[in-house]
C-alpha atoms as a PDB file:
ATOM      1  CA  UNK A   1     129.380 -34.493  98.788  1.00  0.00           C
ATOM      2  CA  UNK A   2     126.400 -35.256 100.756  1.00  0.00           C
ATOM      3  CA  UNK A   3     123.776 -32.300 100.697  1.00  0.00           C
ATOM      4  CA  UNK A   4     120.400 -31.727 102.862  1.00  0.00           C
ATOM      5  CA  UNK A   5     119.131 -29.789  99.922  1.00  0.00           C
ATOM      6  CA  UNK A   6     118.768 -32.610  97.874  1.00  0.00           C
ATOM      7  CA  UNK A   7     115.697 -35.344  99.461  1.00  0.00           C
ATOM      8  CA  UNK A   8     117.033 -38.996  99.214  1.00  0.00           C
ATOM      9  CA  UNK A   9     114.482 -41.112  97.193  1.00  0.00           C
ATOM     10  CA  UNK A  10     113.618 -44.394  98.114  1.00  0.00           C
ATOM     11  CA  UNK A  11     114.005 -47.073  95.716  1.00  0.00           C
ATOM     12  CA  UNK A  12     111.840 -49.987  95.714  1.00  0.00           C
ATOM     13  CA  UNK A  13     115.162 -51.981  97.199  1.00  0.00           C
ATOM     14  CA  UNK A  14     114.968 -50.007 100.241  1.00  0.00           C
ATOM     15  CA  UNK A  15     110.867 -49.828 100.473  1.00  0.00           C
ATOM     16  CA  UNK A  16     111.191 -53.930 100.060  1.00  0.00           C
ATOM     17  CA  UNK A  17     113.449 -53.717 102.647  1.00  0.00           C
ATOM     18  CA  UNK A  18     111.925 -51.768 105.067  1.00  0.00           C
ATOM     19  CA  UNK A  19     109.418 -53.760 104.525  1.00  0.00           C
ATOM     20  CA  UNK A  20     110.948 -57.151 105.574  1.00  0.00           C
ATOM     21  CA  UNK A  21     112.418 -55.769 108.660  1.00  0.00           C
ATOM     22  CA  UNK A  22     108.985 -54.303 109.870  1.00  0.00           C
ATOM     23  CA  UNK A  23     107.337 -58.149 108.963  1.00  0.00           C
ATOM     24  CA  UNK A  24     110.470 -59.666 110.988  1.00  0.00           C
ATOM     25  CA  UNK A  25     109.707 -57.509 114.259  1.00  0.00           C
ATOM     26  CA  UNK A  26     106.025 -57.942 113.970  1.00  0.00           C
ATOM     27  CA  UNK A  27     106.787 -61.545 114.014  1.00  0.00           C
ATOM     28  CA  UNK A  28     109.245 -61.767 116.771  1.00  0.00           C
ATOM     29  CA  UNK A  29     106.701 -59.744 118.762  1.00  0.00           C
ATOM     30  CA  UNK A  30     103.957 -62.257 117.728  1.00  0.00           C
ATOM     31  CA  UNK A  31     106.071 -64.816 119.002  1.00  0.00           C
ATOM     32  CA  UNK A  32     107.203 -63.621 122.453  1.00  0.00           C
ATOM     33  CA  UNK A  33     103.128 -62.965 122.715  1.00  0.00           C
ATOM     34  CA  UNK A  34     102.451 -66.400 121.941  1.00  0.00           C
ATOM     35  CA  UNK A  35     104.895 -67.655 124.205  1.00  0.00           C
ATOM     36  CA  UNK A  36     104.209 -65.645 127.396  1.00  0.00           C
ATOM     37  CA  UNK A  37     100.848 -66.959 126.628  1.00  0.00           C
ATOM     38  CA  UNK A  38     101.891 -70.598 126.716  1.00  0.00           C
ATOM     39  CA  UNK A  39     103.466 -69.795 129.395  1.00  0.00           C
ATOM     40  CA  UNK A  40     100.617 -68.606 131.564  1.00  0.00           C
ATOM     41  CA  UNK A  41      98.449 -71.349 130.289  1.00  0.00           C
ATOM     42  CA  UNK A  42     101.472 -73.911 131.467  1.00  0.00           C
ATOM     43  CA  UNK A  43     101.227 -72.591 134.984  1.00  0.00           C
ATOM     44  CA  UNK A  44      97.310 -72.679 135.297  1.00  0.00           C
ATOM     45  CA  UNK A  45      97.048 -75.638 134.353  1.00  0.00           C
ATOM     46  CA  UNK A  46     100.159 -76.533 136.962  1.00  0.00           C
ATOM     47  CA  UNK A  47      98.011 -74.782 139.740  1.00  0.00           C
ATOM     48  CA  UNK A  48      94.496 -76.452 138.765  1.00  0.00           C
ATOM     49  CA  UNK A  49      96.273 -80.332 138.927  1.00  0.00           C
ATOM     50  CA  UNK A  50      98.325 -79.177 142.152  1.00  0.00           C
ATOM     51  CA  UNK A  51      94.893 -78.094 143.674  1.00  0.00           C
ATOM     52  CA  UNK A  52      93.112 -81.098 142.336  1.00  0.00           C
ATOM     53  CA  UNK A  53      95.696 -83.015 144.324  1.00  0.00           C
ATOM     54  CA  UNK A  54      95.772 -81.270 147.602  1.00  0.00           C
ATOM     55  CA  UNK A  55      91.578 -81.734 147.097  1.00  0.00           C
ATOM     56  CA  UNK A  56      92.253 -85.643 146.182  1.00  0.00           C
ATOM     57  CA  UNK A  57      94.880 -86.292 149.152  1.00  0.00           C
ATOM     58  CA  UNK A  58      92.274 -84.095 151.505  1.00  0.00           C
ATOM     59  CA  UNK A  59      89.640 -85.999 150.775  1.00  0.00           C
ATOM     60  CA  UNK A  60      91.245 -89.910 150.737  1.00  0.00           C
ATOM     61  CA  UNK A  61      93.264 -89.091 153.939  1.00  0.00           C
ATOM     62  CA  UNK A  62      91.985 -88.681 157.497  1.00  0.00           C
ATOM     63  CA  UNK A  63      92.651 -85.202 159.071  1.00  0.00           C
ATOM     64  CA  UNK A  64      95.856 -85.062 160.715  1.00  0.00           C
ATOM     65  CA  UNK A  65      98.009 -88.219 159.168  1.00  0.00           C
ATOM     66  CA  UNK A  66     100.132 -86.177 156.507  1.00  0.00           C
ATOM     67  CA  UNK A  67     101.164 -83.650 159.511  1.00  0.00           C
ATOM     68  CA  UNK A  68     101.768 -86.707 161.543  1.00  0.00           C
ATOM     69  CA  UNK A  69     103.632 -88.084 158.494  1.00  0.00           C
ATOM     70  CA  UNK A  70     105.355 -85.014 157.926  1.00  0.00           C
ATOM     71  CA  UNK A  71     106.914 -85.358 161.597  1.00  0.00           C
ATOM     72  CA  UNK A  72     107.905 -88.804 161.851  1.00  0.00           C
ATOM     73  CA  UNK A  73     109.519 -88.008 158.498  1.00  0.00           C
ATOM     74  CA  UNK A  74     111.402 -85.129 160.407  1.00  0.00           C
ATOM     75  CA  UNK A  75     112.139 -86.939 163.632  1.00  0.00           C
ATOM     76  CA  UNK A  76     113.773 -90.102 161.416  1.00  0.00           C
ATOM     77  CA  UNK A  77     115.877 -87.329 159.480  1.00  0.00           C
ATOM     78  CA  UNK A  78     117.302 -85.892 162.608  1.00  0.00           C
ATOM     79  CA  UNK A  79     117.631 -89.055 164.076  1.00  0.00           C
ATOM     80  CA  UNK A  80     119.819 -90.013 161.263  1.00  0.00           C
ATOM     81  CA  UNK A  81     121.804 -86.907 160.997  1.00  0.00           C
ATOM     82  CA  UNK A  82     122.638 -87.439 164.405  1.00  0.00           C
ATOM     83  CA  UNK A  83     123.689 -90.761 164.225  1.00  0.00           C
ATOM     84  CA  UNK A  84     125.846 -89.561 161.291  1.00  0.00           C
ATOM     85  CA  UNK A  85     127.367 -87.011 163.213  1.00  0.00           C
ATOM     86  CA  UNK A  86     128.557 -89.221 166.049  1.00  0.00           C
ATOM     87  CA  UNK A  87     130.277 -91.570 163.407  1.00  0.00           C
ATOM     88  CA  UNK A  88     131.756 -88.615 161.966  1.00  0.00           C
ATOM     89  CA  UNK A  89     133.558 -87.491 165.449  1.00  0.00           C
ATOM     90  CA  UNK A  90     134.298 -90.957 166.320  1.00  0.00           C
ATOM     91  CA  UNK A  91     136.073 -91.290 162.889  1.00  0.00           C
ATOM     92  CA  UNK A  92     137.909 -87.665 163.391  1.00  0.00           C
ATOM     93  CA  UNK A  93     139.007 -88.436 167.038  1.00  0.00           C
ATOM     94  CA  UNK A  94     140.484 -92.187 165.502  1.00  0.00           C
ATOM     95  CA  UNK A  95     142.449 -90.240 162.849  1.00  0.00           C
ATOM     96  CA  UNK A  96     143.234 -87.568 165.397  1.00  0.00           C
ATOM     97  CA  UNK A  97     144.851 -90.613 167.896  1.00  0.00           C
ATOM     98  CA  UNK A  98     146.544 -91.761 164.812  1.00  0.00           C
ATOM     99  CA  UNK A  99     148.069 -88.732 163.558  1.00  0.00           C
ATOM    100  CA  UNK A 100     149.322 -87.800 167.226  1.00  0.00           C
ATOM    101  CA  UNK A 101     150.402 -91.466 168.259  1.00  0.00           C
ATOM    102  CA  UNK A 102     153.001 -91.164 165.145  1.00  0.00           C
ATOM    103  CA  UNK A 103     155.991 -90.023 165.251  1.00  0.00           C
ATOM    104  CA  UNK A 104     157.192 -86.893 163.264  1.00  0.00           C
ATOM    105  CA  UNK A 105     159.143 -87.314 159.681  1.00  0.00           C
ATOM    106  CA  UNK A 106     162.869 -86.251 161.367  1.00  0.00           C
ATOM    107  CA  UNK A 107     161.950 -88.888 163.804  1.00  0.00           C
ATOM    108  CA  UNK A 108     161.276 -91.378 161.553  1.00  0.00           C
ATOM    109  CA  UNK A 109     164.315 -90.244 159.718  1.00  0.00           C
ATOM    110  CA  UNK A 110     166.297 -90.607 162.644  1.00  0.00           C
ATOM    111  CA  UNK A 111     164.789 -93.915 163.009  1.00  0.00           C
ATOM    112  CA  UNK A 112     165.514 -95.497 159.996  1.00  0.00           C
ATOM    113  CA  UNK A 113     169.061 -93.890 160.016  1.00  0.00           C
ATOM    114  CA  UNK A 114     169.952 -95.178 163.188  1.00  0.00           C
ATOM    115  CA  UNK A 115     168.788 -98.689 161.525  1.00  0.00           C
ATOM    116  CA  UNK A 116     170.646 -98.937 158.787  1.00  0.00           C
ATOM    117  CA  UNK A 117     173.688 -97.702 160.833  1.00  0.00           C
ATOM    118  CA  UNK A 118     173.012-100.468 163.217  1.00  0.00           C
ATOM    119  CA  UNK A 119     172.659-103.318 160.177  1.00  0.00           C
ATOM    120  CA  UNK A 120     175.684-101.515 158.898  1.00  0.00           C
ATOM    121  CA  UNK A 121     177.561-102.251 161.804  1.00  0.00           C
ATOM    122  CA  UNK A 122     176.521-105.713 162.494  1.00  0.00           C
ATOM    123  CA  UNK A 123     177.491-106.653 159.205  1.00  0.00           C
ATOM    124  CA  UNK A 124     181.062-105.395 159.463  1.00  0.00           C
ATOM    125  CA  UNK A 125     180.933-106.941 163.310  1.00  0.00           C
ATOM    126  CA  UNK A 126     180.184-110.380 161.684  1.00  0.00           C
ATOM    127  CA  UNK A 127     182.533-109.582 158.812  1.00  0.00           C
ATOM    128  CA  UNK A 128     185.296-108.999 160.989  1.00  0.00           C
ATOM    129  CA  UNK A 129     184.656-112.208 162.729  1.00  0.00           C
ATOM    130  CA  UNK A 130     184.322-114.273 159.858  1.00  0.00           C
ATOM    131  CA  UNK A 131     180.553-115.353 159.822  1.00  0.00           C
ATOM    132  CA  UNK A 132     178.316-115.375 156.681  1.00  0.00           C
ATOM    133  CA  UNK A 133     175.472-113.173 157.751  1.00  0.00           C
ATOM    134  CA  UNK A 134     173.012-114.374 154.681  1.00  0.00           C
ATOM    135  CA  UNK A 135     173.688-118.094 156.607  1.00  0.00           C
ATOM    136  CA  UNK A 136     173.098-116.650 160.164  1.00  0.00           C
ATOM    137  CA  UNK A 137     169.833-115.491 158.914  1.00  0.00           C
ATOM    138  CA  UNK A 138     169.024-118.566 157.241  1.00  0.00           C
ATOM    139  CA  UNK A 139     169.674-120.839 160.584  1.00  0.00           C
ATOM    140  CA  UNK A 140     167.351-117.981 162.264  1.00  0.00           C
ATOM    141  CA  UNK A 141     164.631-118.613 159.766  1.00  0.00           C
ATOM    142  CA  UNK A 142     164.394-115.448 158.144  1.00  0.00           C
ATOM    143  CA  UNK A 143     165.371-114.137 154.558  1.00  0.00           C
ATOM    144  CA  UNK A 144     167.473-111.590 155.888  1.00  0.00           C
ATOM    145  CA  UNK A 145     167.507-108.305 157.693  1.00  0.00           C
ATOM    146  CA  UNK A 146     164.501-105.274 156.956  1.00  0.00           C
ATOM    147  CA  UNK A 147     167.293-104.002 154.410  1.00  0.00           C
ATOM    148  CA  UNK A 148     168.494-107.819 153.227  1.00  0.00           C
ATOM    149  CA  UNK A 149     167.158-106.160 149.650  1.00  0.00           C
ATOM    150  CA  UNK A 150     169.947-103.609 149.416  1.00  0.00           C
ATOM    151  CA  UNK A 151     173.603-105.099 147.947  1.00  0.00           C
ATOM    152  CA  UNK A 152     175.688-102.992 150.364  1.00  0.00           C
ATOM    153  CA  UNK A 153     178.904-102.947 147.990  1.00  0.00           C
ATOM    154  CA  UNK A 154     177.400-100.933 145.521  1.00  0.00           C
ATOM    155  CA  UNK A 155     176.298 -98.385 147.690  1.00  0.00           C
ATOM    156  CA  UNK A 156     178.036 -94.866 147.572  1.00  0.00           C
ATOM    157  CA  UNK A 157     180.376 -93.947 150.338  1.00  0.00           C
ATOM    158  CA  UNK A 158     180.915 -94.865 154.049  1.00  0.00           C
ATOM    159  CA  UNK A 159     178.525 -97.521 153.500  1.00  0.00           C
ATOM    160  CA  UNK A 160     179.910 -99.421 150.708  1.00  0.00           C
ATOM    161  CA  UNK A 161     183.175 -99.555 151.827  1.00  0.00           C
ATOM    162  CA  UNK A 162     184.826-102.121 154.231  1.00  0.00           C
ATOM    163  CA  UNK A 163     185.824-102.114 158.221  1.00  0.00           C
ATOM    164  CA  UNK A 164     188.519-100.252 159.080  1.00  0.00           C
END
């Protein structure tokens, strides 16, 4: 059991050890030291060469041109964003035409529906009355109908089957 009668006596482990953690902060404190330092050196020398510069450019360039400069450089940006923005709307309004000019997807369902029931029915019309439709296209000039790609007797259903 642990007693505060009894003094605990350091060994020369712990004294070593002690020691080596008061060397380690004393270095790490060095170091941040020496670093801030750098630091602050860095950024005078930063400020002397950007003052140097300002001196150089003050003294090689009449009074007046870098403001002028400065503005034309402003005017041209606006200029420029402006022009971008009127491409921009023009672009937005052509997709907006676009997007309203075409009809909606049930529509265009309906559409193609209402084709193939229409090729569906010619073909039976034509089949009923004996003519080839792959040869009536062919003396048209065309491969075949928008469709000519499906074979309509393996389709499912209503579709596949023959005139009534």
């Amino acid at each position: 059991m642990f007693s505060l009668l009894h003094p605990v006596i350091p060994t020369q482990a712990s004294i070593k050890r002690l020691e080596a953690t008061r060397q380690r902060l004393r270095s790490w404190a060095e170091g941040a030291w020496r670093e801030r330092q750098g630091t602050e050196q860095r950024q005078a020398r930063a400020w002397r060469v950007q003052q140097d510069v300002a001196r150089c450019l003050a003294t090689h360039d009449p009074p007046g041109s870098l403001a002028q400069a400065l503005q034309r450089k402003k005017a041209e940006l606006r200029s420029q964003e402006r022009a971008r923005m009127a491409l921009y709307k023009a672009q937005l309004q052509e997709i907006e035409a676009r997007v309203s000019s075409r009809p909606y997807l049930f529509e265009r369902v309906m559409q193609a529906s209402a084709r193939q029931a229409m090729e569906h029915h010619f073909s039976h019309v034509l089949e009923a009355l004996g003519i080839e439709e792959a040869g009536l296209w062919r003396q048209v000039g065309h491969q075949g109908p928008p469709s000519a790609g499906v074979n309509r007797s393996s389709l499912p259903g209503r579709l596949g089957s023959p005139p009534l």
